[in-house]
N, C-alpha and C. Protein backbone atom coordinates (compact mmCIF):
# COMPACT_ATOMS: atom_id res chain seq x y z
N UNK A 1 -38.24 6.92 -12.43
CA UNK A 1 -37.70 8.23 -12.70
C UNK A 1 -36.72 8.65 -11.58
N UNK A 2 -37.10 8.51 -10.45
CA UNK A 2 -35.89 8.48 -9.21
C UNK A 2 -34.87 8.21 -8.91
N UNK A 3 -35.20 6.75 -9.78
CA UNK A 3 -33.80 5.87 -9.94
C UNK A 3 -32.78 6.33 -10.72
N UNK A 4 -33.63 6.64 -11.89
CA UNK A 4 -32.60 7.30 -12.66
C UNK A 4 -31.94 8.39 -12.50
N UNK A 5 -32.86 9.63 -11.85
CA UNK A 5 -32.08 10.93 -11.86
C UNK A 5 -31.03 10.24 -10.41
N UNK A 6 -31.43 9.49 -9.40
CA UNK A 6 -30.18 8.97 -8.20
C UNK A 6 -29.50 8.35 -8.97
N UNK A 7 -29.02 7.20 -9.83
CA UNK A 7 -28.34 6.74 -10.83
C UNK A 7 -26.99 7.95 -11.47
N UNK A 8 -27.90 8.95 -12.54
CA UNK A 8 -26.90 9.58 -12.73
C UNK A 8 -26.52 10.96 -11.91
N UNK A 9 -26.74 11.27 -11.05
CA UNK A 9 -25.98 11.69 -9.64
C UNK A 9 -24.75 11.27 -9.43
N UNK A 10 -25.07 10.21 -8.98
CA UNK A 10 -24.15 8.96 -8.44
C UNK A 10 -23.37 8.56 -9.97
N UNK A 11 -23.35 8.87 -10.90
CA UNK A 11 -22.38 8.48 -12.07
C UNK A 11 -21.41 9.60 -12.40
N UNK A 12 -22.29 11.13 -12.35
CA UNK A 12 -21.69 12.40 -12.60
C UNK A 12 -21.13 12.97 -11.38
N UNK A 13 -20.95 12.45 -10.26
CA UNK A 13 -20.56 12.85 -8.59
C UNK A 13 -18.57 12.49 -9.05
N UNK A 14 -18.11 13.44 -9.06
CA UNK A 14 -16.61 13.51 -9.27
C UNK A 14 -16.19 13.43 -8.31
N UNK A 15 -16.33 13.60 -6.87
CA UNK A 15 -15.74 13.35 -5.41
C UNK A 15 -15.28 11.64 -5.60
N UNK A 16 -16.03 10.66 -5.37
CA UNK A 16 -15.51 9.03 -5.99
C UNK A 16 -14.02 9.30 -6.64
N UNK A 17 -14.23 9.61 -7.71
CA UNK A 17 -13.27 9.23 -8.90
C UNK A 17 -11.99 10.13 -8.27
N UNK A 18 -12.06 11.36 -7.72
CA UNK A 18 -11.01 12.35 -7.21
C UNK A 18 -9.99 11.56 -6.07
N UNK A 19 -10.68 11.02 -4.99
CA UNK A 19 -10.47 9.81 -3.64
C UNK A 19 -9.73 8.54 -4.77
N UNK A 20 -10.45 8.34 -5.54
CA UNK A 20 -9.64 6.94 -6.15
C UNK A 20 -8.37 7.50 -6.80
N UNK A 21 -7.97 8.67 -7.39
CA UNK A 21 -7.24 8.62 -7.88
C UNK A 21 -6.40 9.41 -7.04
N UNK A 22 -6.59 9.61 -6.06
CA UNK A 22 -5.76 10.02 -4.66
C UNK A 22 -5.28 8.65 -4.13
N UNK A 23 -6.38 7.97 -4.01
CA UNK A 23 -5.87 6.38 -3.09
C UNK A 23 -4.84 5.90 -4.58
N UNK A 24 -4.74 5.90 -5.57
CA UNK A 24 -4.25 5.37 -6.57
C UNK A 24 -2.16 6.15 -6.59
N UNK A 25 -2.50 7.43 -6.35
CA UNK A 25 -1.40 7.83 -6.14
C UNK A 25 -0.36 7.90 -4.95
N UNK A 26 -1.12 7.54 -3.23
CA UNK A 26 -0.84 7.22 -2.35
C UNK A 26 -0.27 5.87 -2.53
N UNK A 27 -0.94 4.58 -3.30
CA UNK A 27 -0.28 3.11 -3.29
C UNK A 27 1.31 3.10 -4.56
N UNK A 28 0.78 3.99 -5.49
CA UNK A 28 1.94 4.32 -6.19
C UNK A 28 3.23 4.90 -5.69
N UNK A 29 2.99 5.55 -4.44
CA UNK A 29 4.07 6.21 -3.62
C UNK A 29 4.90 5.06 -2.89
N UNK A 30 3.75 4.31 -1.86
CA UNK A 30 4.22 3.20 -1.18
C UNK A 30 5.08 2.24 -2.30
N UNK A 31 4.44 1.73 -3.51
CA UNK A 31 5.59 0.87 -4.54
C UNK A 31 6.82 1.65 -4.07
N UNK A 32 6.98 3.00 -4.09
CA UNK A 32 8.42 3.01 -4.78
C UNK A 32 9.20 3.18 -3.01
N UNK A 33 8.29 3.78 -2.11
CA UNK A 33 9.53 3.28 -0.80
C UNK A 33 9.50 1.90 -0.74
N UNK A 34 8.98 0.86 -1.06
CA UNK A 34 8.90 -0.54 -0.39
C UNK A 34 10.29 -0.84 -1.38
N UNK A 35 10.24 -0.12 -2.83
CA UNK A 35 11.64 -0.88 -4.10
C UNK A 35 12.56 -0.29 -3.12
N UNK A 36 12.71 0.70 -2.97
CA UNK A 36 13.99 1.65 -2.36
C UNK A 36 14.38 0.24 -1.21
N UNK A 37 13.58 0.22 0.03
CA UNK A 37 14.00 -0.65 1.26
C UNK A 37 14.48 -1.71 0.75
N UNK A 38 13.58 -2.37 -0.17
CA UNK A 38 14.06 -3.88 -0.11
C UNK A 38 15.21 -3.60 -1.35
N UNK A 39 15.69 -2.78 -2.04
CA UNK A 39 16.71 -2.49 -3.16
C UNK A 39 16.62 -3.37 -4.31
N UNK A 40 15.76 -3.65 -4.45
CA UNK A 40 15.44 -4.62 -5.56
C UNK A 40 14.37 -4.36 -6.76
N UNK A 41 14.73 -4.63 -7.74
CA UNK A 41 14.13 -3.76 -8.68
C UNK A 41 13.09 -4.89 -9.59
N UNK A 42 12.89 -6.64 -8.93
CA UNK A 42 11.65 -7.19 -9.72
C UNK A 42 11.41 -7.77 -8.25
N UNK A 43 10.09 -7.66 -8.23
CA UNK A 43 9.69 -8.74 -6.93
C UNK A 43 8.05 -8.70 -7.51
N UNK A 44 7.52 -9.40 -6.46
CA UNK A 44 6.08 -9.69 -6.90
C UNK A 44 5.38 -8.85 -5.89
N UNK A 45 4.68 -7.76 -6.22
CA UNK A 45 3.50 -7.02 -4.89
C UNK A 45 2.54 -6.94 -5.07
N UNK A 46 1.87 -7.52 -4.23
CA UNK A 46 0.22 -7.32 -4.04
C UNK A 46 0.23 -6.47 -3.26
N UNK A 47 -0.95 -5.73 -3.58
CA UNK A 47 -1.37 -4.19 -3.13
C UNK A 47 -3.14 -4.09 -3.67
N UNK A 48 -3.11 -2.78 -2.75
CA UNK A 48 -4.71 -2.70 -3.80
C UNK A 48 -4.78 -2.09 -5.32
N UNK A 49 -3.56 -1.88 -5.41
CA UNK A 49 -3.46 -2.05 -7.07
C UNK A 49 -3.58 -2.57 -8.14
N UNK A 50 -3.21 -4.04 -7.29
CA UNK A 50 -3.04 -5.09 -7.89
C UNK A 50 -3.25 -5.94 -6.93
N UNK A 51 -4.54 -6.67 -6.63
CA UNK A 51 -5.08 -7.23 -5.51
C UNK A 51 -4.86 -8.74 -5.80
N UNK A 52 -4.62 -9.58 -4.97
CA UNK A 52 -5.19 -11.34 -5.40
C UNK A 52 -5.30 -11.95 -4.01
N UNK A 53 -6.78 -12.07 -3.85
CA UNK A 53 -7.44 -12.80 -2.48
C UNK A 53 -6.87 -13.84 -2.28
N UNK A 54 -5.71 -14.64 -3.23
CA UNK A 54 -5.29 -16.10 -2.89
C UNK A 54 -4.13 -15.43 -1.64
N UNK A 55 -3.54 -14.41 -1.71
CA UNK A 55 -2.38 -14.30 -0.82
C UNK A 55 -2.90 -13.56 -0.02
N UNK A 56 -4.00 -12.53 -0.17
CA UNK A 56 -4.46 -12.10 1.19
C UNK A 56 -5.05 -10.67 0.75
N UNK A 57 -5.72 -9.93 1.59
CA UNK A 57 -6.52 -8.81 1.56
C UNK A 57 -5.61 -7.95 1.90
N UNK A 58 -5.68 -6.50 0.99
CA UNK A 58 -4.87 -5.45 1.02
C UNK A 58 -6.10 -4.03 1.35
N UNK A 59 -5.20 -3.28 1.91
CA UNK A 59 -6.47 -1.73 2.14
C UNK A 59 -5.62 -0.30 1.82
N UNK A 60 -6.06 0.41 1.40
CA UNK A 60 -5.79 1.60 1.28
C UNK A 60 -6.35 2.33 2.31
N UNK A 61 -6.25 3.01 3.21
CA UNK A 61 -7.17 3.61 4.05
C UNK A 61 -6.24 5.19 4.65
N UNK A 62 -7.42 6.56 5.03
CA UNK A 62 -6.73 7.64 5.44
C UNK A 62 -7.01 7.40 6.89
N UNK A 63 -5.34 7.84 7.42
CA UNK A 63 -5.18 7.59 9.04
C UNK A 63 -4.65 9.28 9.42
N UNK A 64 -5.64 9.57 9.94
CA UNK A 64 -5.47 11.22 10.81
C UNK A 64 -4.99 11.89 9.39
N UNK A 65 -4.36 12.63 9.43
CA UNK A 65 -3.24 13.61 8.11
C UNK A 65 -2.80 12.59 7.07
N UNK A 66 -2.15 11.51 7.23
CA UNK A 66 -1.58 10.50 6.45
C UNK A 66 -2.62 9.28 5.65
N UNK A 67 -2.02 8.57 5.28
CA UNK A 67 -2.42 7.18 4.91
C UNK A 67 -1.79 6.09 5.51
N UNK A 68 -2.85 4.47 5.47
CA UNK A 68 -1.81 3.45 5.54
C UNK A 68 -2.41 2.56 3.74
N UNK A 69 -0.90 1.93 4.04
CA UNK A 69 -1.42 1.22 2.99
C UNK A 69 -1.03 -0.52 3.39
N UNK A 70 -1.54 -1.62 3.30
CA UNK A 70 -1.06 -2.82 3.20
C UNK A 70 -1.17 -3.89 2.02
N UNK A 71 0.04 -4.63 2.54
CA UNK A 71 0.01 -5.64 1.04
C UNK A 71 1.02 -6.80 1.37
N UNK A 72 1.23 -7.32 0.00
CA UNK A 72 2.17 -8.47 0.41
C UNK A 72 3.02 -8.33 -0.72
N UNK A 73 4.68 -8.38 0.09
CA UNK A 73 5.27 -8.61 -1.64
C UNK A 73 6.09 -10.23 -1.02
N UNK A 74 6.84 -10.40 -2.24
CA UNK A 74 7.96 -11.70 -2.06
C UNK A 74 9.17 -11.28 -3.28
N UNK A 75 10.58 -11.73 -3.16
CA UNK A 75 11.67 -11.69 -3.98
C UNK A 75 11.65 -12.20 -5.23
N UNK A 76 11.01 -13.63 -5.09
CA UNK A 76 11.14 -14.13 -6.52
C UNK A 76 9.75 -15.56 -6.07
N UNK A 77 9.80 -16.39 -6.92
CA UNK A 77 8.95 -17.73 -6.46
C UNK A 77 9.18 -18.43 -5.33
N UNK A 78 10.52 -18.48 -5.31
CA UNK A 78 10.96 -19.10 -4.08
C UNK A 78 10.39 -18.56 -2.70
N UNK A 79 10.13 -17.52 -2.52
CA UNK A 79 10.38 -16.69 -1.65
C UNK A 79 8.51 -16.75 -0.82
N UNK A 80 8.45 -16.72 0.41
CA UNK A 80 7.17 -16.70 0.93
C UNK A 80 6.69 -15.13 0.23
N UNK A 81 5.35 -15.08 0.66
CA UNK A 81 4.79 -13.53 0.64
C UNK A 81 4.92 -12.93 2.09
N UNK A 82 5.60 -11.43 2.18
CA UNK A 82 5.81 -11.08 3.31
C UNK A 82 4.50 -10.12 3.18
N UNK A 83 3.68 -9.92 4.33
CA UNK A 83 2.71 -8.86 4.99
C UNK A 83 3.64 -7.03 4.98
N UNK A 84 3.04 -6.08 5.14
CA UNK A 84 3.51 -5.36 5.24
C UNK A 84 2.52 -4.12 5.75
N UNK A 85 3.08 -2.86 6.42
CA UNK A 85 1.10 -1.97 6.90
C UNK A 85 2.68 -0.97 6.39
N UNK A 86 2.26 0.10 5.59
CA UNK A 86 3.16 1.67 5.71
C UNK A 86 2.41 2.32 5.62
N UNK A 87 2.61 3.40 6.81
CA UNK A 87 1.96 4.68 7.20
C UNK A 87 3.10 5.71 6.12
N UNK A 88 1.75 6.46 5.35
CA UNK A 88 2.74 7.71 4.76
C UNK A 88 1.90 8.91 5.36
N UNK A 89 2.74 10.24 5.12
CA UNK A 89 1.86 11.25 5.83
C UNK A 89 1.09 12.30 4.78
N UNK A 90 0.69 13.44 4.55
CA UNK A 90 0.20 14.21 3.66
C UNK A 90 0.94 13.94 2.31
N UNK A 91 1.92 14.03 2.67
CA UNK A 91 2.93 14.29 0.87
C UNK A 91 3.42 13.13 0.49
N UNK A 92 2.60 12.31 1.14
CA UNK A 92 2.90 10.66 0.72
C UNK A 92 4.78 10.33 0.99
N UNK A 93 4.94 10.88 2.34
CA UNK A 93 6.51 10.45 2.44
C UNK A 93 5.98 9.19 3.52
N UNK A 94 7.00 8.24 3.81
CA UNK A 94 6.43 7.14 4.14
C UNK A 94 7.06 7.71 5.99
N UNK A 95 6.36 7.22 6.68
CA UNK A 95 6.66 7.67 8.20
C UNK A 95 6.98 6.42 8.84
N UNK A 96 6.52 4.78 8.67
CA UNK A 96 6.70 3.97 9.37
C UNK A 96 6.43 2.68 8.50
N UNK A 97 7.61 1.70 8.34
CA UNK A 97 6.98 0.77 7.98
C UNK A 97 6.94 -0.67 8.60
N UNK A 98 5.93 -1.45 8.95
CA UNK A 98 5.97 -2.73 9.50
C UNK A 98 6.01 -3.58 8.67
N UNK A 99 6.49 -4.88 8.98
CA UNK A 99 7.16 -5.73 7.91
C UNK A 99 7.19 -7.42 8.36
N UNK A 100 7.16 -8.19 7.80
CA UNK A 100 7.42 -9.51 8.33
C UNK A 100 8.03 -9.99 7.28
N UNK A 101 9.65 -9.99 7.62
CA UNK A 101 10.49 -10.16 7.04
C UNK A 101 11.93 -10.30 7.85
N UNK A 102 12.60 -11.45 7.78
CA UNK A 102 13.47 -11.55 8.86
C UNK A 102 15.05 -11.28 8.30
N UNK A 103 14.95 -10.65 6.50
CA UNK A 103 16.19 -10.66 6.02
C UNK A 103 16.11 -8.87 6.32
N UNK A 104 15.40 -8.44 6.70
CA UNK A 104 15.63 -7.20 7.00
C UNK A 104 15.64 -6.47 7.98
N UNK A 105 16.29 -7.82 8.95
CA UNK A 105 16.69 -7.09 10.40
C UNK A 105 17.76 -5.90 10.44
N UNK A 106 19.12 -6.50 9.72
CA UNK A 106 20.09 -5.67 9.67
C UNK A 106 20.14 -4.20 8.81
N UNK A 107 18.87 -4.06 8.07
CA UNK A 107 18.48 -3.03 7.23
C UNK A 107 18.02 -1.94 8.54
N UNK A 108 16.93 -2.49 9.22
CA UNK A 108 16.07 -2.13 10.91
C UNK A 108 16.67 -0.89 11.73
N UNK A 109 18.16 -1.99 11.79
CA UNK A 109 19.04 -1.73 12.59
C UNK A 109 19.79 -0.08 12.22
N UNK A 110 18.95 0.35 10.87
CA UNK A 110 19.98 1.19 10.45
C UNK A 110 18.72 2.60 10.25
N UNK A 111 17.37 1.79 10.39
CA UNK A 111 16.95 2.34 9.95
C UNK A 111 15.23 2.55 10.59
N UNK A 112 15.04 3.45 11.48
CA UNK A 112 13.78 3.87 12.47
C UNK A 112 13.08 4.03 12.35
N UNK A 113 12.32 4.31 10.62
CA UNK A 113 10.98 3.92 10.36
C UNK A 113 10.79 2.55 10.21
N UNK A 114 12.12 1.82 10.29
CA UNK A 114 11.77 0.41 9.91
C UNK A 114 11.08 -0.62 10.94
N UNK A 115 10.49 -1.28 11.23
CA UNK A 115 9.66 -2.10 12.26
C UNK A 115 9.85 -3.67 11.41
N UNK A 116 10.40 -4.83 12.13
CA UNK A 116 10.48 -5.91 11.94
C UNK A 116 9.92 -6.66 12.88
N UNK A 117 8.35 -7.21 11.93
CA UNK A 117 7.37 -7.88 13.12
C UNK A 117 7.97 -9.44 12.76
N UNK A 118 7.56 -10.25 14.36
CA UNK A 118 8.22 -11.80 14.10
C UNK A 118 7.35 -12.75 13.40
């Protein structure tokens, strides 16, 4: 009987589902600065949206006021999977992004949230 009334607690508890669909709209934000930077409108991203343990572990997580989010995208097949960590802040504007990606030095250069790790 415990189990059950802790069971549906824990099923009817709307705080969960509110956080997921907060973390859901925070990684949806990050998609669209990562299209903007890299200006490209098909690439492949793993995220915790769309997760696959073969290329690597992604997190959604809240940092002070903001979020980070990490993932991996690539250009096309050819292309390795690049790592990536973006800090966004309350209104999901993106504040910093780190990157391992070496075609986007000269982007960097233009641009001060940008961080190009080696």
């Amino acid at each position: 009987m415990i189990v059950a009334f802790m069971a549906f607690k824990w099923i009817t508890n709307p705080e969960p589902r509110a956080e997921r669909q907060l973390e859901e709209t925070v990684v949806a934000a990050s998609r669209q600065h990562l299209e903007a930077i890299l200006a490209k409108d098909e690439m492949e991203l793993v995220d915790p949206l769309s997760p696959n343990r073969k290329v690597g572990k992604t997190y959604v997580y809240r940092a002070g006021d903001g979020w980070e989010v990490s993932g991996y995208y690539r250009r096309d097949e050819n292309d390795r999977w690049h790592p990536y960590l973006m800090t966004l802040d309350a209104s999901h504007a993106m504040t910093h992004l780190k990157v391992q990606d070496p075609m986007l030095r000269e982007s960097a250069e233009k641009n001060e949230l940008l961080e190009i790790l080696p």
